[in-house]
PDB file of N, CA and C in Angstrom:
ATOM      1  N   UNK A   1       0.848  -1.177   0.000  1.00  0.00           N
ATOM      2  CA  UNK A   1       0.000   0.000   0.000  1.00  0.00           C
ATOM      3  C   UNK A   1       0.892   1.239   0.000  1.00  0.00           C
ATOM      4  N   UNK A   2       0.692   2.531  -0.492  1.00  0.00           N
ATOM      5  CA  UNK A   2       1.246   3.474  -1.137  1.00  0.00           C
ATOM      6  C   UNK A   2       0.352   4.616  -0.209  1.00  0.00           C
ATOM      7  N   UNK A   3       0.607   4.388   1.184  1.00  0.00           N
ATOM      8  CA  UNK A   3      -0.113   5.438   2.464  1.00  0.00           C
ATOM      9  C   UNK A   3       0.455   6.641   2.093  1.00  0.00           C
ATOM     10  N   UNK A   4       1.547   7.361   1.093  1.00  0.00           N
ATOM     11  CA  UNK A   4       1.974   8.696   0.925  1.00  0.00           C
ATOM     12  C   UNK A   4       0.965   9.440  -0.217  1.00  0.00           C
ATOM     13  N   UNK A   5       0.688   7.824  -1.066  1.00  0.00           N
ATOM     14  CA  UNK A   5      -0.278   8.432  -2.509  1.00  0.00           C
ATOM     15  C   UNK A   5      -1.511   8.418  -1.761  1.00  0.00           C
ATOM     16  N   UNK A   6      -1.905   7.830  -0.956  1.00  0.00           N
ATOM     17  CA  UNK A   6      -3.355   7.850  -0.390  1.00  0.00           C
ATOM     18  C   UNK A   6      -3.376   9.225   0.215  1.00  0.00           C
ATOM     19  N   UNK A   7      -2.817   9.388   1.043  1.00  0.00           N
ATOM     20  CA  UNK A   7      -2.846  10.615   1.883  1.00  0.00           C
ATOM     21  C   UNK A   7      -3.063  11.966   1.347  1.00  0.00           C
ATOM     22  N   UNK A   8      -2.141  12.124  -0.118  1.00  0.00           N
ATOM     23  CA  UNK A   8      -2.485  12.861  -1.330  1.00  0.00           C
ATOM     24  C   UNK A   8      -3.893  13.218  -2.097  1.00  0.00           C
ATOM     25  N   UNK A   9      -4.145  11.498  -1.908  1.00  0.00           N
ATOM     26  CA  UNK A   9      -5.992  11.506  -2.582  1.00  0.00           C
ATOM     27  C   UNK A   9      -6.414  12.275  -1.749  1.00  0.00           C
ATOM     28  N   UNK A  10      -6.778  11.902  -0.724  1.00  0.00           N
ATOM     29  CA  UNK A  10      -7.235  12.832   0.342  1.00  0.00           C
ATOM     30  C   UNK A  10      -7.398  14.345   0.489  1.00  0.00           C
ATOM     31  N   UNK A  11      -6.381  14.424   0.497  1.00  0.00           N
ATOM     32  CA  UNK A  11      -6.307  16.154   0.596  1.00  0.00           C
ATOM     33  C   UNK A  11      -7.062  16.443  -1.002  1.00  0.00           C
ATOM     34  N   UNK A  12      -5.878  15.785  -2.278  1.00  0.00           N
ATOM     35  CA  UNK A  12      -6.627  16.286  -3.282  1.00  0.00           C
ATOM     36  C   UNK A  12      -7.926  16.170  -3.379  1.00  0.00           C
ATOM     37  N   UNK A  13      -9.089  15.468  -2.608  1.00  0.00           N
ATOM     38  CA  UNK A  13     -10.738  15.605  -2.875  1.00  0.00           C
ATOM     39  C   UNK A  13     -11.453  16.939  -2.116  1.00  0.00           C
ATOM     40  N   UNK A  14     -11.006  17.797  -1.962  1.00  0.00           N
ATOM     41  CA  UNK A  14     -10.872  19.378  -1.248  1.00  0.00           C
ATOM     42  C   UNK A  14     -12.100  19.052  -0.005  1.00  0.00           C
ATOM     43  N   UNK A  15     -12.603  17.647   0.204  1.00  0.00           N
ATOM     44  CA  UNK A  15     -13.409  17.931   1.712  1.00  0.00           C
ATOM     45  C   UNK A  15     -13.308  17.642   2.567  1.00  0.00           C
ATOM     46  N   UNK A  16     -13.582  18.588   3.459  1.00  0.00           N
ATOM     47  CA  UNK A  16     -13.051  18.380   5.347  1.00  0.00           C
ATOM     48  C   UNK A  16     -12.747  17.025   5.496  1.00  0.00           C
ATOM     49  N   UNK A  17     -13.152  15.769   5.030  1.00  0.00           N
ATOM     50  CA  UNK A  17     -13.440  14.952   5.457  1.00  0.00           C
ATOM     51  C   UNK A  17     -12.036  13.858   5.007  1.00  0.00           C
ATOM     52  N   UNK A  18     -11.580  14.393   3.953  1.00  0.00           N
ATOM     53  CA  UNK A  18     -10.345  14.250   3.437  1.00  0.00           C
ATOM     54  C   UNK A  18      -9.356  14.593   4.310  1.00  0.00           C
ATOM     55  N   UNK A  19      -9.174  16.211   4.006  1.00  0.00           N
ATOM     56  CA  UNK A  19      -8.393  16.680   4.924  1.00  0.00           C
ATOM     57  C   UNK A  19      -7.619  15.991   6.173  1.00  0.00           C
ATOM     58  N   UNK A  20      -9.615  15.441   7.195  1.00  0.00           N
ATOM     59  CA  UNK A  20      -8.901  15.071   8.779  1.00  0.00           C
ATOM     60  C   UNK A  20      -8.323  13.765   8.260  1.00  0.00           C
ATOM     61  N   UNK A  21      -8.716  12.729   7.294  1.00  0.00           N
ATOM     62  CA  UNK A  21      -7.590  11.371   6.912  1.00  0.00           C
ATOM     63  C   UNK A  21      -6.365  11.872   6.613  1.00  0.00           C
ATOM     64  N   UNK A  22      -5.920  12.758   5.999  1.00  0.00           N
ATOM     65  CA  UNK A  22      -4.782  13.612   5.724  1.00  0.00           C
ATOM     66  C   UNK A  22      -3.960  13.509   6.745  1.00  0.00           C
ATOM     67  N   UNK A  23      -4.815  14.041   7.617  1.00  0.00           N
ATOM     68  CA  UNK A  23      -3.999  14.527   9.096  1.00  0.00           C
ATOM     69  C   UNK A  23      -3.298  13.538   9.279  1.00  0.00           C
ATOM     70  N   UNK A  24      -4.075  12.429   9.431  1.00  0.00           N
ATOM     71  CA  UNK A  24      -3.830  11.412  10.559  1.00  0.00           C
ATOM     72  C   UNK A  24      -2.989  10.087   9.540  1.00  0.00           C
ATOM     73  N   UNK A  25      -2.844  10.608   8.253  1.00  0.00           N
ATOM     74  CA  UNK A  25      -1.822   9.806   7.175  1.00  0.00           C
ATOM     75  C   UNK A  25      -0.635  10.826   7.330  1.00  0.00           C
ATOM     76  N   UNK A  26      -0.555  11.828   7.884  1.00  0.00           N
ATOM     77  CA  UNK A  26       0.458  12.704   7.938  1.00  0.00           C
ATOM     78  C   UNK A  26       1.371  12.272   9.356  1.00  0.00           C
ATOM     79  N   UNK A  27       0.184  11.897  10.409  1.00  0.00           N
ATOM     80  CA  UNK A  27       0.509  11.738  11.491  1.00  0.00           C
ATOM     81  C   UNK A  27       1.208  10.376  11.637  1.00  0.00           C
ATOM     82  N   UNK A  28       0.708   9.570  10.680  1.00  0.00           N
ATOM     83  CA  UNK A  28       1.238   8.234  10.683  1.00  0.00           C
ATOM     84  C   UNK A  28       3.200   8.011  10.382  1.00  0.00           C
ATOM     85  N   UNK A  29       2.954   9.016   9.333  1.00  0.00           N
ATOM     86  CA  UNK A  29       4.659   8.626   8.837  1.00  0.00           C
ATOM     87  C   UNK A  29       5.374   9.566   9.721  1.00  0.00           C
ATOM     88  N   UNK A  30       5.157  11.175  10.700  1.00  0.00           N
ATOM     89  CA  UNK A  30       5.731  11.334  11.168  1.00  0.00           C
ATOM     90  C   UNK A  30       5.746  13.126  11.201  1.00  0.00           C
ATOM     91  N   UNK A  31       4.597  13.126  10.345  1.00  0.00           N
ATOM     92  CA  UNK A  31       5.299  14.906   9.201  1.00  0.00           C
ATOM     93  C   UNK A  31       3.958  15.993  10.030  1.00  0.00           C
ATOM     94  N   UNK A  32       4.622  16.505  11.093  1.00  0.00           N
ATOM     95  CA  UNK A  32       3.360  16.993  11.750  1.00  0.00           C
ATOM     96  C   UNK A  32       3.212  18.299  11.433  1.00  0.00           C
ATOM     97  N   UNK A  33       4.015  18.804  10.925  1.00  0.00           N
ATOM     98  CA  UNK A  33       3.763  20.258   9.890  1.00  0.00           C
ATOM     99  C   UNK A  33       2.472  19.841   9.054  1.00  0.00           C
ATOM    100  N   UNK A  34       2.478  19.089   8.210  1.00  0.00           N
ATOM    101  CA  UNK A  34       1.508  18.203   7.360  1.00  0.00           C
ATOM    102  C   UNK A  34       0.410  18.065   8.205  1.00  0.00           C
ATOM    103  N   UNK A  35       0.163  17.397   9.197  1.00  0.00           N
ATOM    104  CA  UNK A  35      -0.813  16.963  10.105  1.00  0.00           C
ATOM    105  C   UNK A  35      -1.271  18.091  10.139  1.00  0.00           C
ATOM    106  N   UNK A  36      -0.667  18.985  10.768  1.00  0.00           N
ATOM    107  CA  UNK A  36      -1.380  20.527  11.234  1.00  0.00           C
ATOM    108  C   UNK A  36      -2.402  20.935  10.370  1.00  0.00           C
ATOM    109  N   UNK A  37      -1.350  20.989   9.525  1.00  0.00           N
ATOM    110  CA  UNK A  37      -1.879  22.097   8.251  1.00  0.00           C
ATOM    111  C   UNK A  37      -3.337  21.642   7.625  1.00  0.00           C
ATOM    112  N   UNK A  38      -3.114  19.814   7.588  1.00  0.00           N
ATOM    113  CA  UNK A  38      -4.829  19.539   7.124  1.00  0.00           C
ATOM    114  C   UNK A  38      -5.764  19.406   8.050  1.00  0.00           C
ATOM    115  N   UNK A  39      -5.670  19.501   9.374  1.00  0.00           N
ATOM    116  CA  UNK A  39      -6.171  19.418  10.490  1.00  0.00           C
ATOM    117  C   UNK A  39      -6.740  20.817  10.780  1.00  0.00           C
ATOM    118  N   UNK A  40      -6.106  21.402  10.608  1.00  0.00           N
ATOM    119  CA  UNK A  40      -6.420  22.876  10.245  1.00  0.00           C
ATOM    120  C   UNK A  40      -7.465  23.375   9.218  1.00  0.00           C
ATOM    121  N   UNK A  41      -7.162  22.732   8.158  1.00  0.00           N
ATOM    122  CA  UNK A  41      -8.181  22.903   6.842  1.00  0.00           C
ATOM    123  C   UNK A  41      -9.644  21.540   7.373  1.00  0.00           C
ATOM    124  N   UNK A  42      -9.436  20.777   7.768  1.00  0.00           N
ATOM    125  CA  UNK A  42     -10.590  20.189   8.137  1.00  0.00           C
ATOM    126  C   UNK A  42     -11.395  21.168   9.093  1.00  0.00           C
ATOM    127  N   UNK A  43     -10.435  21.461   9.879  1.00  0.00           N
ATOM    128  CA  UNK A  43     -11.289  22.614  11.329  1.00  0.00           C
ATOM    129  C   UNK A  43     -12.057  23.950  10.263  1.00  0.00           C
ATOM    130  N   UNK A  44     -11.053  24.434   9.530  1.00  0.00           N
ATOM    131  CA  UNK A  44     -11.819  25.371   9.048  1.00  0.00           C
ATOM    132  C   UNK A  44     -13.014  25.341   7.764  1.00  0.00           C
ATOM    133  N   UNK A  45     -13.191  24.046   7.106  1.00  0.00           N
ATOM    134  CA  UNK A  45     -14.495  23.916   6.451  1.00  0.00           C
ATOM    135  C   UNK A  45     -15.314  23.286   7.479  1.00  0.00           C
ATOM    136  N   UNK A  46     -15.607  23.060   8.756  1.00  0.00           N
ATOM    137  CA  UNK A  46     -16.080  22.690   9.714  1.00  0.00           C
ATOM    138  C   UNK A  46     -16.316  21.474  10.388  1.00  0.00           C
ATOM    139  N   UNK A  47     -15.078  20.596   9.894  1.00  0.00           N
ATOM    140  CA  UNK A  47     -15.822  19.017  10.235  1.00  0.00           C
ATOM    141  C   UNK A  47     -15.717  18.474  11.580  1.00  0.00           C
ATOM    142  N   UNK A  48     -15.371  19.753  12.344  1.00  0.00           N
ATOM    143  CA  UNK A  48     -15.647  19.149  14.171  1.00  0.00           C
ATOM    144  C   UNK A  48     -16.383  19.854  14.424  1.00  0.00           C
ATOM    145  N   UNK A  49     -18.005  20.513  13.613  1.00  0.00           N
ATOM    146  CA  UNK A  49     -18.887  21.277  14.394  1.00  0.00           C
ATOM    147  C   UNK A  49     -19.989  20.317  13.268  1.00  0.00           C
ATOM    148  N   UNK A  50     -21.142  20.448  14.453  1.00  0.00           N
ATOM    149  CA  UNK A  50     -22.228  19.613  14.334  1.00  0.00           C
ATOM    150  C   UNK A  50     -22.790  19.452  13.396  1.00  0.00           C
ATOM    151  N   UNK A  51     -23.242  20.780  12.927  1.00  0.00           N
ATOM    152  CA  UNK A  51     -23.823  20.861  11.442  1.00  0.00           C
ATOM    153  C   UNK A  51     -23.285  20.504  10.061  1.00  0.00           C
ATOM    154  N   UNK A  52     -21.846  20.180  10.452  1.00  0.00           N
ATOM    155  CA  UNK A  52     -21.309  19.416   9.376  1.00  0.00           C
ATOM    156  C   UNK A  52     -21.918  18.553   8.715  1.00  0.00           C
ATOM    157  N   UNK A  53     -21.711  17.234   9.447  1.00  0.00           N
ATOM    158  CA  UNK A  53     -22.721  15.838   8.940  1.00  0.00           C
ATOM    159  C   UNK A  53     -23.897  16.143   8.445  1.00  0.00           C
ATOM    160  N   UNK A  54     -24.622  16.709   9.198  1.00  0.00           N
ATOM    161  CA  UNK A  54     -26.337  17.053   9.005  1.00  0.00           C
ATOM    162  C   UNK A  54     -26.035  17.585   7.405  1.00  0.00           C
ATOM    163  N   UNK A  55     -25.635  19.039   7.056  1.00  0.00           N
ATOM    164  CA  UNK A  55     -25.505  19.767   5.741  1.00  0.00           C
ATOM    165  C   UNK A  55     -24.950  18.307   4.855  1.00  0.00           C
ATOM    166  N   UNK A  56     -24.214  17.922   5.124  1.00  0.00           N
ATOM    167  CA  UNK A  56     -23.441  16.634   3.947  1.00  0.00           C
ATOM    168  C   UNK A  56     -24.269  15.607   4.107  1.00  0.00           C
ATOM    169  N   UNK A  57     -25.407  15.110   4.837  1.00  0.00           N
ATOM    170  CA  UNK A  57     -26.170  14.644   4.341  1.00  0.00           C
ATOM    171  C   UNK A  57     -27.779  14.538   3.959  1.00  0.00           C
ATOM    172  N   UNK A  58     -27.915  16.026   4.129  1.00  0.00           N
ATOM    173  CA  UNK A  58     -29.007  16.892   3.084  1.00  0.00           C
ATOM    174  C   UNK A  58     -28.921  17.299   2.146  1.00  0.00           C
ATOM    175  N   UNK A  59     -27.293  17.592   1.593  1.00  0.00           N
ATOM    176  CA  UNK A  59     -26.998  18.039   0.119  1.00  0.00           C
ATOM    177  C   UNK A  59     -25.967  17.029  -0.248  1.00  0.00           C
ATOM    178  N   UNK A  60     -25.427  16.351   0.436  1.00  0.00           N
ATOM    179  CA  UNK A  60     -24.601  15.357  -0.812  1.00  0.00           C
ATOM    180  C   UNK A  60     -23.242  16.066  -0.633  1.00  0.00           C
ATOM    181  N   UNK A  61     -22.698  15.363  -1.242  1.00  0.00           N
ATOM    182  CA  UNK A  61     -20.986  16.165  -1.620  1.00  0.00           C
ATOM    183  C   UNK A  61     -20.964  16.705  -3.321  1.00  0.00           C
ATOM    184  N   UNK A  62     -21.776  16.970  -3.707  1.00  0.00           N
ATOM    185  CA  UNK A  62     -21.980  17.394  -4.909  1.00  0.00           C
ATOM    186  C   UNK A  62     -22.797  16.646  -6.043  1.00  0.00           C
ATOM    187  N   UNK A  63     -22.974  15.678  -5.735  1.00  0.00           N
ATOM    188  CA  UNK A  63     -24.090  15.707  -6.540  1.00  0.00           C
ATOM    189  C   UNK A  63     -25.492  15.553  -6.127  1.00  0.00           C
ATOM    190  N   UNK A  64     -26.155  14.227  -6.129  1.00  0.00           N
ATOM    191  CA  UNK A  64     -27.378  13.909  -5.243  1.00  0.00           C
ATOM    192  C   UNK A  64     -27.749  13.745  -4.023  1.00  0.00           C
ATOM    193  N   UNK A  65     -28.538  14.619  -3.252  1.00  0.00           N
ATOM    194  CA  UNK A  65     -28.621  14.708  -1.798  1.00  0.00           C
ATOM    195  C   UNK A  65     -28.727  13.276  -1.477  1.00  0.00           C
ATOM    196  N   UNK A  66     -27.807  13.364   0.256  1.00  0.00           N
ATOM    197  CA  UNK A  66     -27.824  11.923   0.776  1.00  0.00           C
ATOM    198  C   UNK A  66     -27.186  11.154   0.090  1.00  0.00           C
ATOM    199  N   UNK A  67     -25.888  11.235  -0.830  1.00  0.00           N
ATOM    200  CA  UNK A  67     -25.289  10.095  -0.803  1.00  0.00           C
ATOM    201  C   UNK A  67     -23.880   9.638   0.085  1.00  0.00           C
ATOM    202  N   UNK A  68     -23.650   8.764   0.560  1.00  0.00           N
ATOM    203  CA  UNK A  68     -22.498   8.698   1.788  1.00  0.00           C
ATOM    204  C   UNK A  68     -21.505   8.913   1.043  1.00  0.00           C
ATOM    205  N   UNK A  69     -20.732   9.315   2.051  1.00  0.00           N
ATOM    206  CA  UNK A  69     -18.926   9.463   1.477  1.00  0.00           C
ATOM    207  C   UNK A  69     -18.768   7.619   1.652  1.00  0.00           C
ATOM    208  N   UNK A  70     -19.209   7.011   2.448  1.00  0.00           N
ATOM    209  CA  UNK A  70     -18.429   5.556   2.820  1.00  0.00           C
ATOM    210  C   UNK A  70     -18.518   4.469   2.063  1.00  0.00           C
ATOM    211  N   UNK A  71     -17.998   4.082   1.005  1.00  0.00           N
ATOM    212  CA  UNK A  71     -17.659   3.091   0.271  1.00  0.00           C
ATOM    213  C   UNK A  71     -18.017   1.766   1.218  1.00  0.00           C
ATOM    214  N   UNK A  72     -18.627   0.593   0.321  1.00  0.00           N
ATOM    215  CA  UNK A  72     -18.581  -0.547   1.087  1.00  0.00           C
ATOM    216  C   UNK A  72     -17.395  -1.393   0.998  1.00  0.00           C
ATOM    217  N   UNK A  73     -16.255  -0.870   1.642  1.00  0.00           N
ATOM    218  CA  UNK A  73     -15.422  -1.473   1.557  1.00  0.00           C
ATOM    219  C   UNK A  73     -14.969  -2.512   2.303  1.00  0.00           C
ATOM    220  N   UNK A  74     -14.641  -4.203   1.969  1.00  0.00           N
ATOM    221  CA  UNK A  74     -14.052  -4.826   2.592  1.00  0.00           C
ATOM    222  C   UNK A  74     -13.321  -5.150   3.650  1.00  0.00           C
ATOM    223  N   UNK A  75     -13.400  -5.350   4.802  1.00  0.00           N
ATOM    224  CA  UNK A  75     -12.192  -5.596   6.202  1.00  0.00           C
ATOM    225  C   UNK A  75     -10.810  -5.811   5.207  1.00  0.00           C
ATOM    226  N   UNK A  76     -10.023  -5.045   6.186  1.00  0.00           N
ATOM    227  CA  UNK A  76      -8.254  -5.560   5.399  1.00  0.00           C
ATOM    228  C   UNK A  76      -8.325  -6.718   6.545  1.00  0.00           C
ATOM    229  N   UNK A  77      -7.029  -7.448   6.013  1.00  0.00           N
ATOM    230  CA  UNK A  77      -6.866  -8.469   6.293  1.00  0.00           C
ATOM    231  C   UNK A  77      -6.883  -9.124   7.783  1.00  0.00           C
ATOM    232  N   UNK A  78      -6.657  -7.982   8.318  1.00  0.00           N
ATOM    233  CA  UNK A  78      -6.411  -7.465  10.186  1.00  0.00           C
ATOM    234  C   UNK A  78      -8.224  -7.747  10.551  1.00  0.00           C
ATOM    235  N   UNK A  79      -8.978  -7.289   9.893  1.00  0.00           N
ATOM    236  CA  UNK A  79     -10.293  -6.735  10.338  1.00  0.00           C
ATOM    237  C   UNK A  79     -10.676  -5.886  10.517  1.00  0.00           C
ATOM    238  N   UNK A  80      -9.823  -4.666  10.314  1.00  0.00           N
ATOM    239  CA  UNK A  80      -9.784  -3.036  10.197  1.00  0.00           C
ATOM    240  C   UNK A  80     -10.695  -2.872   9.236  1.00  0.00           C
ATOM    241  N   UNK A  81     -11.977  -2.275   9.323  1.00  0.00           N
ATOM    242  CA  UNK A  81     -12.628  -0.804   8.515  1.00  0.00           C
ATOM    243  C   UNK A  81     -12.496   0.344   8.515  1.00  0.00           C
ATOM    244  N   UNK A  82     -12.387   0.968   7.394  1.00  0.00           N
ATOM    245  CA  UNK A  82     -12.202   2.591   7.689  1.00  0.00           C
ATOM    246  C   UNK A  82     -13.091   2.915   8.298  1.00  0.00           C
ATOM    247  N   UNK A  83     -13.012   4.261   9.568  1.00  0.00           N
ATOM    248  CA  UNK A  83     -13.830   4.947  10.041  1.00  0.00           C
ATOM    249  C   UNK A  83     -15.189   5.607   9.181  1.00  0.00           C
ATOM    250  N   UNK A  84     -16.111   5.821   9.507  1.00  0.00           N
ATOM    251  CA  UNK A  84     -17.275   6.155   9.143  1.00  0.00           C
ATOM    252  C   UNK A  84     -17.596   7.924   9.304  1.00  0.00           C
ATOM    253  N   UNK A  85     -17.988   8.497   7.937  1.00  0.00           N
ATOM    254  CA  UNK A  85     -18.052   9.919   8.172  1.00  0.00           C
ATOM    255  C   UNK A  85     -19.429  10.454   8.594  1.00  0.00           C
TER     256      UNK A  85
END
């Protein structure tokens, strides 16, 4: 797995929600300048205040209201799922 190109996706999909995975792919390898900075950009499109969720899932992330960010993705091999937005 390529956790530096992932971490990239992330940020590159410009939403909060990206961003805070950012962080915490930033936080993983070590680069806390990095961490900050998208942790920062998550804080400031609002994704640690309430009305976040609610707005993203009355309008969607751009296209049709109510659709999830969360992929049905598979357990890795551990039994790990990604967190839920």
């Amino acid at each position: 797995m390529d956790t530096a190109l992932a971490g990239q996706w992330f940020e590159a999909c410009g939403l909060p929600e990206g961003y805070f995975v950012a962080a915490h792919q930033a936080r993983s390898v070590g680069d806390e300048e990095r961490e900050r900075d998208m942790m920062e950009r998550a804080r400031a499109m609002g994704y640690f205040e309430p009305w976040r969720k609610m707005a993203r899932q009355k309008v969607g992330s751009g296209g049709s209201s109510g659709v999830d960010l969360n992929l049905p993705w598979p357990p890795a091999w551990d039994g790990r799922l990604p967190p839920k937005f």
